[in-house]
Protein backbone atom coordinates (compact mmCIF):
# COMPACT_ATOMS: atom_id res chain seq x y z
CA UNK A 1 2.76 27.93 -3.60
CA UNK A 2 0.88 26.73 -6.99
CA UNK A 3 1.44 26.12 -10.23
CA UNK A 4 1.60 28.36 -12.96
CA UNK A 5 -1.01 25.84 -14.75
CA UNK A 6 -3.94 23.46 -14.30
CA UNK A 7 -2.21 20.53 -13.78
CA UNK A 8 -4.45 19.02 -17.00
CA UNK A 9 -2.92 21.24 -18.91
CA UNK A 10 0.69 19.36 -18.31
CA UNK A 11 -0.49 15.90 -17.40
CA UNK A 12 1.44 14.71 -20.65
CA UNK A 13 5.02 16.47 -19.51
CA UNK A 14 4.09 14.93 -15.67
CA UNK A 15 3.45 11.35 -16.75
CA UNK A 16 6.24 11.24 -19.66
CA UNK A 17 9.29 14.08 -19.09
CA UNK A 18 9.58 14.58 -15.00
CA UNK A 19 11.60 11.99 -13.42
CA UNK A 20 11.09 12.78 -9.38
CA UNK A 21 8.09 15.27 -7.38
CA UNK A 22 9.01 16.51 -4.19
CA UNK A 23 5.70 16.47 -1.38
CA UNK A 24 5.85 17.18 2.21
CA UNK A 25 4.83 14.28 4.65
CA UNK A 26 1.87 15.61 7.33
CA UNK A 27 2.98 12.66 9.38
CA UNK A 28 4.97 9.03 9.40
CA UNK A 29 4.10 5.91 11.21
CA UNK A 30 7.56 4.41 12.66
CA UNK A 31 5.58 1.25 13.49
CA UNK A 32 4.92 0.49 9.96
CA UNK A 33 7.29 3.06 8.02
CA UNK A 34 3.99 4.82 6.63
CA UNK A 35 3.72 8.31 5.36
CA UNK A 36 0.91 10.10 5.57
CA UNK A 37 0.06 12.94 3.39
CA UNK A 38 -2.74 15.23 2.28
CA UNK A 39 -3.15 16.77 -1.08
CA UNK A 40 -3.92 20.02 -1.86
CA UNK A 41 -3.95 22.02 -5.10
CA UNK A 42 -0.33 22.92 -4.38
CA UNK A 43 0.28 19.47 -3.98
CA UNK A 44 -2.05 17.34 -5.95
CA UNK A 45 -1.60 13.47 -5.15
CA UNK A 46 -0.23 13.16 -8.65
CA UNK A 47 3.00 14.49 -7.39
CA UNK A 48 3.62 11.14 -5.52
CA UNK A 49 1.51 8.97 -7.45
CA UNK A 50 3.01 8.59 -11.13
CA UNK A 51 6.67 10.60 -11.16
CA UNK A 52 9.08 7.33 -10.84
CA UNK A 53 11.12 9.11 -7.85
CA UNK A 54 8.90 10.81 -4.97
CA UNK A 55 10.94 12.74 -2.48
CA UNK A 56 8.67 12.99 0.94
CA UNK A 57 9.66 15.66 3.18
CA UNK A 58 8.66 14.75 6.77
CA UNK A 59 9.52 16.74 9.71
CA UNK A 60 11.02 14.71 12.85
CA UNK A 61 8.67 16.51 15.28
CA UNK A 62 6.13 14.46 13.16
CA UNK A 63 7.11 10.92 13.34
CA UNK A 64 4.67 8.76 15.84
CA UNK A 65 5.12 5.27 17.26
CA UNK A 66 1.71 4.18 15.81
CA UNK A 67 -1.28 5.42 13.40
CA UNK A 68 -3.52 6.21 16.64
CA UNK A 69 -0.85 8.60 18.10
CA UNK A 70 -0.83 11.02 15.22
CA UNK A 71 -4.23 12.02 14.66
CA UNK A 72 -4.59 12.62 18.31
CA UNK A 73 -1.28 14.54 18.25
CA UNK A 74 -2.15 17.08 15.90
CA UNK A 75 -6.00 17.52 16.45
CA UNK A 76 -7.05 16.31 12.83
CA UNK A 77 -10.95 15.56 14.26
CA UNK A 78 -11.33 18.92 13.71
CA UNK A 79 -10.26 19.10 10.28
CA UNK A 80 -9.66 15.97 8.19
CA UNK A 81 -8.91 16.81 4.09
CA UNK A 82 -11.52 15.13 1.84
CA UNK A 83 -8.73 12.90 0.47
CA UNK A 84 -5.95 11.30 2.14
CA UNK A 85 -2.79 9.37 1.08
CA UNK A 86 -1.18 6.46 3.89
CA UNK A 87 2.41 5.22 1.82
CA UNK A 88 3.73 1.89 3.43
CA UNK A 89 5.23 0.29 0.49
CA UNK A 90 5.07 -0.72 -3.10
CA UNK A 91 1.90 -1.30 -5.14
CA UNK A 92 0.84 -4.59 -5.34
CA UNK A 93 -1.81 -6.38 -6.92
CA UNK A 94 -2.68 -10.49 -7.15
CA UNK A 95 -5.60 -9.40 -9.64
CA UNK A 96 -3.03 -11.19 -12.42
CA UNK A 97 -3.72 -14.95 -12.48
CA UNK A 98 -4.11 -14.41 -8.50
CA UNK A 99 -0.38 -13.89 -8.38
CA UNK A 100 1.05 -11.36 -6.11
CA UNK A 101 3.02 -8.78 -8.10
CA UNK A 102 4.65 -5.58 -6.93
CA UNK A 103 5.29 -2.26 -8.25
CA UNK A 104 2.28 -2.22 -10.66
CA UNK A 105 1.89 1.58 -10.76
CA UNK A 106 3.43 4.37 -8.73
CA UNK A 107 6.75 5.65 -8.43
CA UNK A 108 9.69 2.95 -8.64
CA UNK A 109 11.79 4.45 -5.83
CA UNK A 110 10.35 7.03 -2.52
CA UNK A 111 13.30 8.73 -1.11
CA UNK A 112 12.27 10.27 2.72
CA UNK A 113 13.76 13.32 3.80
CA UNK A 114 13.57 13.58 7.28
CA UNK A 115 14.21 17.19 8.61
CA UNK A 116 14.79 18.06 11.95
């Protein structure tokens, strides 16, 4: 499923009227609590990159103990997206008087849905 629109052509409504984008999770690290995900045009990164709630749907069947195990799980040598999203926390910069700060961009709160 798409949109009915370029996303350009709502940017504004995305970055100053949505408060929450749902994406699905292609895989979550239990080791570190990382999500992994893979845009496409139905699901453009933007979706979990500037709407202050992002709802991750991850399936249980996809939940590995480390990074390693899910790429070899799933076979994705033979067919890894240009562009790929790991989510293990906050943003967080020290570029700011070389002070570590969090939450400098990105949503304020990731809720995981985790379906069995």
């Amino acid at each position: 499923m798409g949109f009915d629109k370029a996303l350009e052509d709502w940017k504004t409504q995305l970055f100053f009227e949505i408060d929450g984008a749902v994406t699905t999770a292609r895989a979550g690290i239990a080791a570190t609590g990382t999500l992994i995900l893979w845009p496409t045009p139905a699901e453009p990164r933007t979706m979990s990159l500037v709407p202050p709630v992002h709802f991750a749907v991850l399936a249980a069947s996809s939940l590995y103990d480390t990074f390693d195990a899910a790429p070899s799980a799933k076979g994705w040598v033979h067919g890894m997206p240009s562009n790929a999203l790991l989510i293990s926390g906050p943003s967080r910069t020290a570029d700011i008087e070389q002070t570590l700060t969090y939450g400098i961009h990105g949503p304020m709160e990731l809720v995981v849905l985790l379906i069995e």
